[in-house]
C-alpha atoms as a PDB file:
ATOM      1  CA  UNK A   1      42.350 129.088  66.970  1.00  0.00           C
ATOM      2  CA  UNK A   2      41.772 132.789  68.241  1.00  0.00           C
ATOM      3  CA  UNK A   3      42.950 135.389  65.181  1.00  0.00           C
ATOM      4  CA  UNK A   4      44.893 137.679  66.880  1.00  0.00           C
ATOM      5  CA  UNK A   5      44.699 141.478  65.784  1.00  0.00           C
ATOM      6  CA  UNK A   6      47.403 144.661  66.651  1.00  0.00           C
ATOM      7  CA  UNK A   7      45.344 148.114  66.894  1.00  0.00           C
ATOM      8  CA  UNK A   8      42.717 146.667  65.113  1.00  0.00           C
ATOM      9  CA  UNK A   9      44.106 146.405  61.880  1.00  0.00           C
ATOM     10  CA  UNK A  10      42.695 144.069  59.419  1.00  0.00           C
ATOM     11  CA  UNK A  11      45.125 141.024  58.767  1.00  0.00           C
ATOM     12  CA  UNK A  12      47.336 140.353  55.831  1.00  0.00           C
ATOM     13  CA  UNK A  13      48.738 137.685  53.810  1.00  0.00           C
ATOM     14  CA  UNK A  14      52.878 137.791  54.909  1.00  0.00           C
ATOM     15  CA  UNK A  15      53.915 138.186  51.565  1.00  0.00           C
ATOM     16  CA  UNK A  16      52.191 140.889  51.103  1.00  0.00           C
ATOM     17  CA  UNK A  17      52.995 142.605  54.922  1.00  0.00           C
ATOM     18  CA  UNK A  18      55.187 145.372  55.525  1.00  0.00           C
ATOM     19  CA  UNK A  19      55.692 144.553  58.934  1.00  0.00           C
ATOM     20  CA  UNK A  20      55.176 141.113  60.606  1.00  0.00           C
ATOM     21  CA  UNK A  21      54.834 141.150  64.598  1.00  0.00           C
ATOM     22  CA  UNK A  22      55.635 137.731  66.230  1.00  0.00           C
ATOM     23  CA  UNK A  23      54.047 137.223  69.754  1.00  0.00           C
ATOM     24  CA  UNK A  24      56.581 135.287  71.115  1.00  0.00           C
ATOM     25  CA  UNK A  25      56.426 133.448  74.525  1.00  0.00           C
ATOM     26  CA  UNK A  26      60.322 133.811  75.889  1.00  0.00           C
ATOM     27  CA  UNK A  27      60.212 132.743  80.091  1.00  0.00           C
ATOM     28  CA  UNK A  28      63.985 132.008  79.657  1.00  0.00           C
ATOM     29  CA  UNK A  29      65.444 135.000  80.882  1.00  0.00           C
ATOM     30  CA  UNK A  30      63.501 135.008  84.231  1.00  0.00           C
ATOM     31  CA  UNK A  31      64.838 133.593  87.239  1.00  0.00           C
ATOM     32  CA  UNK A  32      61.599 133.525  89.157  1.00  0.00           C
ATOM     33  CA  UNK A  33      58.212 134.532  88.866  1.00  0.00           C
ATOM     34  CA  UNK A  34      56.931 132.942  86.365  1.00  0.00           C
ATOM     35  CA  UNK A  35      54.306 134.377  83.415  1.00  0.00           C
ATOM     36  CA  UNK A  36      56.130 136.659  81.287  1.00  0.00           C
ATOM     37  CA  UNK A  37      55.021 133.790  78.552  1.00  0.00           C
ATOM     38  CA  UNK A  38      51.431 135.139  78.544  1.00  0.00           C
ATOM     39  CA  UNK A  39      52.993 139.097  77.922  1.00  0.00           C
ATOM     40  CA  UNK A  40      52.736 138.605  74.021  1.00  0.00           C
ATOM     41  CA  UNK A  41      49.020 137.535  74.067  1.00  0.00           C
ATOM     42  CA  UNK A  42      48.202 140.762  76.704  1.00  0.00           C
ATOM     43  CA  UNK A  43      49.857 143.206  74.916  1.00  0.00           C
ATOM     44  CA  UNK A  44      47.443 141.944  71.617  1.00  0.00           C
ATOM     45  CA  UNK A  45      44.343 141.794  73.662  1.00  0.00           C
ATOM     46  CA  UNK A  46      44.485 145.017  75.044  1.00  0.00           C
ATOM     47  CA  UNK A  47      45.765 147.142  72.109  1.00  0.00           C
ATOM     48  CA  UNK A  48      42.341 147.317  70.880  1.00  0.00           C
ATOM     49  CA  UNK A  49      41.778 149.674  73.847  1.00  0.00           C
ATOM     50  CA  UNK A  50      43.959 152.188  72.956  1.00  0.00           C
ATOM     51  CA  UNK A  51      42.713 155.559  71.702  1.00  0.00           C
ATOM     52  CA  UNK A  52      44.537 157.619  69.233  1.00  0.00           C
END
């Protein structure tokens, strides 16, 4: 299992988080064109490119 990271920022245990961020899959909503499911796992991956 691939530990997923936002920004960077080192992991915590979720009782002691301030803010939890879910990467959920949701392809419900679209009528065609499929692969909005992979969005969550993108947006993860490339937030460790972003410069402040």
């Amino acid at each position: 299992m691939t530990v997923m990271q936002f920004l960077l920022l080192p992991n915590s245990t979720i009782e002691s988080a301030d803010v939890l961020i879910l990467p959920v899959p949701f392809e419900q909503t679209v009528p065609y064109r499929l692969g909005t499911g992979q969005g969550p796992e993108a947006i993860l991956a490339a937030s460790n490119q972003l410069d402040f």
